[in-house]
Protein backbone atom coordinates (compact mmCIF):
# COMPACT_ATOMS: atom_id res chain seq x y z
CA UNK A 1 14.95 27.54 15.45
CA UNK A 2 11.67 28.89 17.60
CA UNK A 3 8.51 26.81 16.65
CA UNK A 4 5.60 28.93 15.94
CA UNK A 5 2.37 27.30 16.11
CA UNK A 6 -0.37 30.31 15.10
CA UNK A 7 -3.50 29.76 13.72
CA UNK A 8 -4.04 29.29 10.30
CA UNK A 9 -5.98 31.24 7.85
CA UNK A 10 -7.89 29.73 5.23
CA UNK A 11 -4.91 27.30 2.91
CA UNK A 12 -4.31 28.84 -0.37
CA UNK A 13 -5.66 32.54 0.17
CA UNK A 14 -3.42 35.29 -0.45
CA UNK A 15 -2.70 36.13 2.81
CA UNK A 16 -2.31 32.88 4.76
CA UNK A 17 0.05 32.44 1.80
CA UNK A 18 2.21 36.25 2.59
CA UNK A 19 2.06 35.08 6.27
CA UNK A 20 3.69 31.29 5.57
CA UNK A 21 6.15 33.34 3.52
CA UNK A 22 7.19 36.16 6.14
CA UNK A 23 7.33 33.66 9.18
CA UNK A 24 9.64 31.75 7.06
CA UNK A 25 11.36 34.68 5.87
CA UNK A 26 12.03 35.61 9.52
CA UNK A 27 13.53 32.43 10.36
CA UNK A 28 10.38 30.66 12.10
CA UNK A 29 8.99 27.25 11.70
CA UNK A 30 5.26 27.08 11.15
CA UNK A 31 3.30 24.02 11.02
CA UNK A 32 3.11 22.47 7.52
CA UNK A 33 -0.25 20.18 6.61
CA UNK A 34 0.94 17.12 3.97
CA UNK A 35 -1.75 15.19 2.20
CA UNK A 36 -0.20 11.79 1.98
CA UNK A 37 -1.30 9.24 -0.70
CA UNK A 38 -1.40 5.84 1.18
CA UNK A 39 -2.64 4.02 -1.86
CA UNK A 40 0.75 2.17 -1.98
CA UNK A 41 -0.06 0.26 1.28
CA UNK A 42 -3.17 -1.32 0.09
CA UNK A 43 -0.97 -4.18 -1.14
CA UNK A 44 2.22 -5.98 0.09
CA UNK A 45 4.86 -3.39 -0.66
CA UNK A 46 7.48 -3.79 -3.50
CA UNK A 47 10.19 -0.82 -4.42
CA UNK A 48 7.74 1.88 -4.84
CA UNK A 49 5.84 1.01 -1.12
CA UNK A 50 8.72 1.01 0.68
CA UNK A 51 9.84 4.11 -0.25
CA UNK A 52 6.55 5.56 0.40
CA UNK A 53 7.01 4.04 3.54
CA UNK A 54 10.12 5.00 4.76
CA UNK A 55 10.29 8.21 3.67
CA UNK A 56 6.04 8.43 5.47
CA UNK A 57 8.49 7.24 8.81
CA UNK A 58 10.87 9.90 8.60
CA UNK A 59 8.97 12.64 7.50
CA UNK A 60 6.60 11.86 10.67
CA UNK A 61 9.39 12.42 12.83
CA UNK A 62 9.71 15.99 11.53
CA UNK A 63 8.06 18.16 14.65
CA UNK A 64 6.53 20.55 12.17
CA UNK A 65 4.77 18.61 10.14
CA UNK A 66 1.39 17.03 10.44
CA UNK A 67 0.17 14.47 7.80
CA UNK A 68 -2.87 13.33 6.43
CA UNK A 69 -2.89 9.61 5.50
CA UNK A 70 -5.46 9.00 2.68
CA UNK A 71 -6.27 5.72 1.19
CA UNK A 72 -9.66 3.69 1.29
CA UNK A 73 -11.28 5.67 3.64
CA UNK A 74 -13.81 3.10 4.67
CA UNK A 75 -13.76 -0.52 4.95
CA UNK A 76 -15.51 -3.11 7.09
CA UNK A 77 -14.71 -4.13 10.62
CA UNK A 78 -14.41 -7.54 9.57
CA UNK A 79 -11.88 -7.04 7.13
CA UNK A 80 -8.47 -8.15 8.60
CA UNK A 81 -6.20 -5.94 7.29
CA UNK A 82 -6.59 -2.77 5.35
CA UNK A 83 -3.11 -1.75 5.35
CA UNK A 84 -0.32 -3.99 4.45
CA UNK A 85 2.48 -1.79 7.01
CA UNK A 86 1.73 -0.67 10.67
CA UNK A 87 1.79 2.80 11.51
CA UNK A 88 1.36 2.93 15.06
CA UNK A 89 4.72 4.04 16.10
CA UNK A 90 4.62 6.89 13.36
CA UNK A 91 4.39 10.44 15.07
CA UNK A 92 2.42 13.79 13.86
CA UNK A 93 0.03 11.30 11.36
CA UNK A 94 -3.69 11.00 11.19
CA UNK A 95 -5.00 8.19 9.42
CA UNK A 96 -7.90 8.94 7.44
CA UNK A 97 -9.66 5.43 7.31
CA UNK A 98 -11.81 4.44 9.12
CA UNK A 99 -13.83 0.81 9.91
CA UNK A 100 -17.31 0.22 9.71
CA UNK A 101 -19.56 -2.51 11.27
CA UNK A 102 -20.74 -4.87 8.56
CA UNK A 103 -24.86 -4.63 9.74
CA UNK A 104 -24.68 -0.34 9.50
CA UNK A 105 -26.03 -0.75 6.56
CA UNK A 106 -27.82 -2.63 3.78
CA UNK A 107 -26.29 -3.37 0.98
CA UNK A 108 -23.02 -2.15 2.05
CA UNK A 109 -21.20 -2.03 -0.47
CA UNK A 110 -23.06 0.25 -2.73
CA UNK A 111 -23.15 2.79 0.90
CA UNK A 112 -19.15 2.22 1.18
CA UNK A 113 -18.83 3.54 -2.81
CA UNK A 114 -21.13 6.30 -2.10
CA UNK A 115 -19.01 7.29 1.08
CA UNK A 116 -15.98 6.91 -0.30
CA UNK A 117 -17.33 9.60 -3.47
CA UNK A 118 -18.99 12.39 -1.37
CA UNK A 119 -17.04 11.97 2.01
CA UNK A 120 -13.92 11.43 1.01
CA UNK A 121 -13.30 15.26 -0.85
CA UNK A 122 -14.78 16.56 2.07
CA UNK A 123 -12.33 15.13 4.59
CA UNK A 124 -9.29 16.32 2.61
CA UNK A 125 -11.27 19.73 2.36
CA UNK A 126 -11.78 20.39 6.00
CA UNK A 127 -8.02 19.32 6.26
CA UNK A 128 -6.47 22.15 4.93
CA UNK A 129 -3.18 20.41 3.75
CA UNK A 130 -0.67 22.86 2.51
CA UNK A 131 0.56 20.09 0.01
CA UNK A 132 -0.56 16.71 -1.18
CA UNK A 133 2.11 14.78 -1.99
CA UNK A 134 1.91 11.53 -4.51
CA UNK A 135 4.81 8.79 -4.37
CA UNK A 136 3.45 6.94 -6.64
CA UNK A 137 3.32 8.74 -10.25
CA UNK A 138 0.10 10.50 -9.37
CA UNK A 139 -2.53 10.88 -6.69
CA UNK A 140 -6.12 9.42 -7.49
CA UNK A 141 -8.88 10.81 -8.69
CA UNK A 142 -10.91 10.94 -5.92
CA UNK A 143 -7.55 13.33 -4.36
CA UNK A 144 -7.59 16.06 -6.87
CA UNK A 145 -7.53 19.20 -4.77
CA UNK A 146 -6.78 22.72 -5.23
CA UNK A 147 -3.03 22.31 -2.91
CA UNK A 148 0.02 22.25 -4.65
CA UNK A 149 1.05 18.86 -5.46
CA UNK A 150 4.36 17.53 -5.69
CA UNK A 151 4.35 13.80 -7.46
CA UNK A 152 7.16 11.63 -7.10
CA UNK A 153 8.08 9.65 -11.18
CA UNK A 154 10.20 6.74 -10.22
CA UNK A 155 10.78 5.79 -13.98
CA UNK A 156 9.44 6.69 -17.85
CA UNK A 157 9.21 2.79 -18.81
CA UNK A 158 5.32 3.70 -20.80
CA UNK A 159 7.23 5.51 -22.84
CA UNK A 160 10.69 3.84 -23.53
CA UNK A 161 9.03 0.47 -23.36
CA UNK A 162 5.65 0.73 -23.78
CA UNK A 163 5.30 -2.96 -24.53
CA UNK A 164 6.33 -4.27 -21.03
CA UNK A 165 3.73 -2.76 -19.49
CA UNK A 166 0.19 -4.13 -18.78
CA UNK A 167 -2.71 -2.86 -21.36
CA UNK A 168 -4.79 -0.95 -18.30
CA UNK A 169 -1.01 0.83 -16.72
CA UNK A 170 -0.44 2.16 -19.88
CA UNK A 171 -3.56 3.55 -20.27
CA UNK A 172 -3.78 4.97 -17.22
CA UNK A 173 -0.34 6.41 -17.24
CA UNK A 174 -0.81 7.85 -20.54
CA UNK A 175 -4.07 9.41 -19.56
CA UNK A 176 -3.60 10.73 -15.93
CA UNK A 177 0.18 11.40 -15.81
CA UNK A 178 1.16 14.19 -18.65
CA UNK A 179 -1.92 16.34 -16.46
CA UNK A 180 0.40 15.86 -12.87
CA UNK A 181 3.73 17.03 -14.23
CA UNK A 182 2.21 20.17 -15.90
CA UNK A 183 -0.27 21.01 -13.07
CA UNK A 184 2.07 19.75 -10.18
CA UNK A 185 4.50 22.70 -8.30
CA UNK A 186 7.01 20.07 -8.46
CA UNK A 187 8.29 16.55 -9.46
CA UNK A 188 10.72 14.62 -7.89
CA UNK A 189 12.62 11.83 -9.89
CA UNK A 190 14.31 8.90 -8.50
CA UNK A 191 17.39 9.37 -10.84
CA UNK A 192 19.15 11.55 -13.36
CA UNK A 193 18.11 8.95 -15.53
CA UNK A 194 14.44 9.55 -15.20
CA UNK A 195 15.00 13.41 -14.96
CA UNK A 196 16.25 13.44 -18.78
CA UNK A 197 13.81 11.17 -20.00
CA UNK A 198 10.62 13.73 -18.58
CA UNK A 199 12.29 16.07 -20.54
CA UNK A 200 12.71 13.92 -23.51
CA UNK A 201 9.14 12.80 -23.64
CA UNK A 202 7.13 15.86 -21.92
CA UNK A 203 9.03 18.41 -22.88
CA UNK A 204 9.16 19.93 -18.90
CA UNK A 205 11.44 22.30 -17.86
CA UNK A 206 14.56 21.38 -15.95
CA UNK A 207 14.26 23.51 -13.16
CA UNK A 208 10.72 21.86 -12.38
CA UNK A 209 12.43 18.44 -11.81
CA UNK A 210 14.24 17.28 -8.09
CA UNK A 211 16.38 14.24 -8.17
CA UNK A 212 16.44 12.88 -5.23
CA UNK A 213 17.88 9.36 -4.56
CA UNK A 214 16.08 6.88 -2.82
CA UNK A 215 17.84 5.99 0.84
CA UNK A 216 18.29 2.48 1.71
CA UNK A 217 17.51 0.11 4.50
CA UNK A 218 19.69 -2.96 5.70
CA UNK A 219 17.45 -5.95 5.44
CA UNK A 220 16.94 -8.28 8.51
CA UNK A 221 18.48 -11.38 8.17
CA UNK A 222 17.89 -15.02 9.82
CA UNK A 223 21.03 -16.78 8.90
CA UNK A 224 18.79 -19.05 6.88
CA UNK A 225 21.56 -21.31 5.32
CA UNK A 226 21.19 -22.36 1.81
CA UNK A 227 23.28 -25.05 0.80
CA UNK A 228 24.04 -24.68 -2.72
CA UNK A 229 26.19 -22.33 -4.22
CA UNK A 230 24.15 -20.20 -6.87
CA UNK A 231 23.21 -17.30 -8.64
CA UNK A 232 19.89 -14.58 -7.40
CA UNK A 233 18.14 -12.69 -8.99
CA UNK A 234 15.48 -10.54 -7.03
CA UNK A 235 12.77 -8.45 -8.66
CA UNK A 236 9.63 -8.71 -10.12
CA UNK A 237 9.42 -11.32 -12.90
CA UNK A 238 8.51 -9.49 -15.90
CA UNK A 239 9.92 -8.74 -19.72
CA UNK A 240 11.91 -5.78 -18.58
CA UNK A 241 14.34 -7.68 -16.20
CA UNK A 242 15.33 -9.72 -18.88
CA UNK A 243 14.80 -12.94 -17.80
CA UNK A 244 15.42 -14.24 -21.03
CA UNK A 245 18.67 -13.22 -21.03
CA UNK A 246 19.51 -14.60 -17.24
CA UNK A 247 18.00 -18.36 -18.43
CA UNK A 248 20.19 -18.50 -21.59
CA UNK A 249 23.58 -17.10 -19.55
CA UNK A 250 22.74 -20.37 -17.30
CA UNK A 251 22.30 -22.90 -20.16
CA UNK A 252 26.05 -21.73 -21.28
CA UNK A 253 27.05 -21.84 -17.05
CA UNK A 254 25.44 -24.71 -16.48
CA UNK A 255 26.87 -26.70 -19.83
CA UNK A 256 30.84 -25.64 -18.75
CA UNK A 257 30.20 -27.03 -15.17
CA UNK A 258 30.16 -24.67 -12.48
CA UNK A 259 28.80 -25.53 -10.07
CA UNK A 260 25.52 -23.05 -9.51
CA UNK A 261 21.82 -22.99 -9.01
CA UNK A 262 19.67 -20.34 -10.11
CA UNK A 263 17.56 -18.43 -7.45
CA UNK A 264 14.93 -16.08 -8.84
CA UNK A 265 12.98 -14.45 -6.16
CA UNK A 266 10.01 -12.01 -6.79
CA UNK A 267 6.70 -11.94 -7.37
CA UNK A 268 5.30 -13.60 -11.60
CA UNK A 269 4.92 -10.10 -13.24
CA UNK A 270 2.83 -9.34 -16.63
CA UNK A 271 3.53 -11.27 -19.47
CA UNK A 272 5.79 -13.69 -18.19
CA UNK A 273 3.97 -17.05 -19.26
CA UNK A 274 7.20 -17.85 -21.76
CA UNK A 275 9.48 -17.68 -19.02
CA UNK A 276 8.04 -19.89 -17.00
CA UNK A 277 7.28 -22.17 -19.66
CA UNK A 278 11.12 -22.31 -20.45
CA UNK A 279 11.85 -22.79 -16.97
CA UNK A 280 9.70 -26.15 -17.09
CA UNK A 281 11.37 -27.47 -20.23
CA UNK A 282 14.77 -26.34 -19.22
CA UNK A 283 17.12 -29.51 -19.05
CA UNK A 284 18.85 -28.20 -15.78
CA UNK A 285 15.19 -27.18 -14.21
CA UNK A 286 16.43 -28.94 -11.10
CA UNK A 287 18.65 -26.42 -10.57
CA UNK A 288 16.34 -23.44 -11.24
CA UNK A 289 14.24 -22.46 -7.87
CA UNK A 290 11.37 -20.10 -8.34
CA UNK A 291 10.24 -18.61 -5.52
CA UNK A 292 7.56 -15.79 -4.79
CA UNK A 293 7.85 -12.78 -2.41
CA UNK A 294 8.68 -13.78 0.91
CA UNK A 295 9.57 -12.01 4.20
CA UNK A 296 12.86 -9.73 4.65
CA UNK A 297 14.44 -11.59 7.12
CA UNK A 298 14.68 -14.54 4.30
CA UNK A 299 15.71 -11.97 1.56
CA UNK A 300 18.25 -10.65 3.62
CA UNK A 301 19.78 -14.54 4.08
CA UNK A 302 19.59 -15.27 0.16
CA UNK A 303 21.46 -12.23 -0.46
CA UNK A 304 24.39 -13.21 1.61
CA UNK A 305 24.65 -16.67 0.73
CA UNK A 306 24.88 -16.22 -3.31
CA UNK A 307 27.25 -15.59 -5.20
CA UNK A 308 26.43 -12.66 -6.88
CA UNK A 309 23.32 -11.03 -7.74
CA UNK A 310 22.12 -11.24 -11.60
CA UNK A 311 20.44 -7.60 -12.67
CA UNK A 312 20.45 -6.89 -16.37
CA UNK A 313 17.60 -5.52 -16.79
CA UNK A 314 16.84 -3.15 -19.96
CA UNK A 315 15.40 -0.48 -17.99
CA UNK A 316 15.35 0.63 -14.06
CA UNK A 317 13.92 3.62 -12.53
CA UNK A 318 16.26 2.96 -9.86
CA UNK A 319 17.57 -0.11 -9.08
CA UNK A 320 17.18 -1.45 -5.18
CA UNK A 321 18.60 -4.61 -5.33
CA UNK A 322 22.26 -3.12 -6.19
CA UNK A 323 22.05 -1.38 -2.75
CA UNK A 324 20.88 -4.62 -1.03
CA UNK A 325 23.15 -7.09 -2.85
CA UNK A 326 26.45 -4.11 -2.03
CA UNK A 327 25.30 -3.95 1.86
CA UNK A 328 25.08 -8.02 1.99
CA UNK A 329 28.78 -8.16 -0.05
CA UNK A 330 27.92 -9.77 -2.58
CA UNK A 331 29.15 -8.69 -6.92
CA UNK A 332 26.43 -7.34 -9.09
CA UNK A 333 26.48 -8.20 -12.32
CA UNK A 334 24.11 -5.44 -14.45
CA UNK A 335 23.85 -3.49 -17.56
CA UNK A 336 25.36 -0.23 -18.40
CA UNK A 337 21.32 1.15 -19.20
CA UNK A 338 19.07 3.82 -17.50
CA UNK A 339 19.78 4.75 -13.87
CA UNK A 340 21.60 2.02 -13.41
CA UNK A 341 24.84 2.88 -13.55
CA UNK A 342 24.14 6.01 -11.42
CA UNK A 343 22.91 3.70 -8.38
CA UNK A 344 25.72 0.63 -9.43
CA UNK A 345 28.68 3.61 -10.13
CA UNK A 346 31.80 1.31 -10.54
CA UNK A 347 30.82 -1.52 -7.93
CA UNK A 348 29.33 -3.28 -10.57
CA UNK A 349 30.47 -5.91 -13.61
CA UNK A 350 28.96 -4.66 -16.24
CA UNK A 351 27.73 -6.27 -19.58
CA UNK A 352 25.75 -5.64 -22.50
CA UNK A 353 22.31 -8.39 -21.55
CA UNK A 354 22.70 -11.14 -23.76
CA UNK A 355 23.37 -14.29 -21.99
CA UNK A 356 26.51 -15.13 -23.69
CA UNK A 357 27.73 -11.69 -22.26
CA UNK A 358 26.09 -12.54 -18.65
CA UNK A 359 27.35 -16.04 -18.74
CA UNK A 360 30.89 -14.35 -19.93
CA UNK A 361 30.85 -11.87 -16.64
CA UNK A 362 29.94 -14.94 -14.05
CA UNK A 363 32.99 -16.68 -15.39
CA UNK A 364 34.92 -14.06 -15.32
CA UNK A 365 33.65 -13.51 -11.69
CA UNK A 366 34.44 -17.30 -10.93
CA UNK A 367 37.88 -17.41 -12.05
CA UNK A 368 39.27 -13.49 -11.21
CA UNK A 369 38.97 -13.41 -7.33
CA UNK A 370 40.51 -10.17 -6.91
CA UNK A 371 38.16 -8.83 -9.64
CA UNK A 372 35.36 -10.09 -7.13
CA UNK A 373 37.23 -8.54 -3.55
CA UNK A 374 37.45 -5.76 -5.28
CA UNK A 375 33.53 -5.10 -6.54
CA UNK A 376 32.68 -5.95 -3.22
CA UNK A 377 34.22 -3.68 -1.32
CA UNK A 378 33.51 -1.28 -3.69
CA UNK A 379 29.75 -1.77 -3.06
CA UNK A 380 30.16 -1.45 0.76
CA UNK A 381 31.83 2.40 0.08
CA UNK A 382 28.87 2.93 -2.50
CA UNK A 383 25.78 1.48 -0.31
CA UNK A 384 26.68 3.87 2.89
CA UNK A 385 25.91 7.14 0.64
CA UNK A 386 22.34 6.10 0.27
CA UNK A 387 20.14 6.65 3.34
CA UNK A 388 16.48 7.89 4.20
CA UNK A 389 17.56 11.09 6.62
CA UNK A 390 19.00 12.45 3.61
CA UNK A 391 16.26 11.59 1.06
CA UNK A 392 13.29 12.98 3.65
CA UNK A 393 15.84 15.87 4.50
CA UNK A 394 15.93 16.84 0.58
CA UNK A 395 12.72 15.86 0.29
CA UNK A 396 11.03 18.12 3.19
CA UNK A 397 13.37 20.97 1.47
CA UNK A 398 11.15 20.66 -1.78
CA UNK A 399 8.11 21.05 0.24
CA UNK A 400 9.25 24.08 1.58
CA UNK A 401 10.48 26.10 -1.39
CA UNK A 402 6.95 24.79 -3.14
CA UNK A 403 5.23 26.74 0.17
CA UNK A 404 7.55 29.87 -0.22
């Protein structure tokens, strides 16, 4: 396919618009200017960063397309780190932040505010992106623009379970999301899952909605060895992971004798001051470890060494731990609720959450060990259809039929 690199006419006129659509038409490739939200980056990146992230790698890759990396625009020199990922071996990316010496100014924070307000909208002006794409819900205020914006929803949770979320995230979400799937040329969702409940809840048409899966990534792995023989979970510790249900499964494990820790791994969530309280008056406590987010190579070692991965959550988006506990071989045992058993398909044990049913599917797991062969390889067929050429592939597709 011939590359066509001609200059550009003003973005969104009528006629740089009948030009993008004839070269197309005609079979040429033209340059195509993405907006990028890099807002996910600002912090140490959980499931919705690192699919920014990877798919930000792959689309960079893509000769005929230059992107526009926007996130805090300015920060001070001193500051260590603005961005939580590198990007220097990314191709066709500009990063739009920039550092500033600490004595430029006087009171330098109120001139960094100001900057960010006024300068900001003008850089993303002068840009001329095509698109600004948003992989996180929606993009932020200060990135409202007149280009088409496609806005990736990775689940409805504010609406199925509004009370799991944090008092500000719902606010926000019910403010500043409804406005970004109506205005947006396009919405990608995560799942099938998802898809159906935008519809539900906004009432959007089908046509308007992508799924497109997220790819997956084999974690690194140390060959950390762990001596005990236990049970992970890995995920944020919040309400909608039920927690509850994983601590009362291992009372009932715990009290018939098998032999198992509990490893929960993830970062304390919202609202989840009664489950660590029952974790310090639990009589088997000793065999409960709580640990925080930690590197990949570490996560990848916890996942081989269990036993099987604990995941009954009441509502996913998606569901990334399946994929990572399938590529390490180890059994999931899940719920049959939301995406879930769209990602999980039949690689998984599933039950209905309560920890009698949980501590019902470990057993089951403990004394059937063909029933446990079996899930796992099962999981390794499953994991190999998720990658990130094919997500950025479909994804790049969606760009272009919002430019056509």
């Amino acid at each position: 396919m011939l590359l066509v690199n001609l200059s550009r006419d003003v973005g969104g006129t009528l006629v740089s618009s009948f030009l993008n659509y004839y070269k197309r038409f005609k079979g040429f490739e033209i340059k195509i200017i993405i907006g990028y939200d890099g807002f996910p980056f600002l912090e140490p990146l959980t499931g919705i960063g690192w699919y920014s992230y990877n798919l930000l790698k792959n689309l960079s890759n893509y000769e005929n397309i230059k992107i526009n990396l926007y996130g805090r625009t300015f920060f001070p020199e001193e500051t260590p780190k603005n961005y939580f990922v590198s990007f220097s071996d990314f191709k066709n990316i500009r990063i739009r932040t920039y550092g500033l010496n600490q004595n430029l100014f006087p009171s330098r924070n109120f001139w960094l505010q100001i900057m960010e307000k006024f300068l900001t909208p003008f850089f993303i002006l002068i840009d001329k992106n095509d698109l600004f794409f948003a992989p996180n819900y929606f993009p932020p205020p200060l990135f409202k623009t007149a280009q088409p914006v496609v806005a990736t929803i990775h689940d409805c949770t504010f609406k199925v379970y509004p009370e799991y979320l944090q008092k500000e995230t719902l606010e926000n979400l019910n403010r500043y999301l409804p406005e970004i799937l109506y205005k947006a040329e396009k919405i990608i969702s995560v799942s099938k899952a998802t898809k159906q409940d935008l519809i539900k809840f906004f009432n959007l048409r089908e046509e308007k909605i992508k799924v497109i899966y997220h790819g997956f990534n084999p974690l690194p792995l140390n060959e950390k060895k762990i001596n005990e023989k236990y049970l992970l979970f890995v995920s944020t510790l919040e309400p909608r992971k039920n927690l509850e249900g994983i601590l009362d499964a291992f009372e009932i494990i715990k009290e018939k004798c098998l032999p198992f820790d509990l490893y929960l791994i993830g970062k304390i969530g919202w609202k989840c001051e009664n489950i660590l309280k029952r974790i310090e008056k639990n009589k088997f406590k000793n065999s409960i470890h709580l640990l925080s987010y930690m590197k990949l190579e570490d996560l990848g070692s916890y996942y081989k060494n269990a036993f099987c991965l604990l995941f009954p959550s009441h509502y996913e988006g998606f569901g990334f731990p399946i994929l990572e506990a399938f590529y390490f071989g180890i059994p999931v045992i899940t719920t049959n609720k939301s995406s879930i058993p769209e990602i999980g398909q039949d690689g998984c044990l599933y039950v209905e959450g309560s920890g009698k049913s949980i501590a019902e599917g470990v057993i089951k797991l403990w004394e059937d060990k063909n029933l446990r062969e079996n899930l796992i390889k099962k999981g390794f067929q499953i994991v190999k259809n998720f990658n990130w050429e094919k997500t950025t592939k479909e994804t790049y597709e969606t760009f272009l039929k919002v430019l056509i």
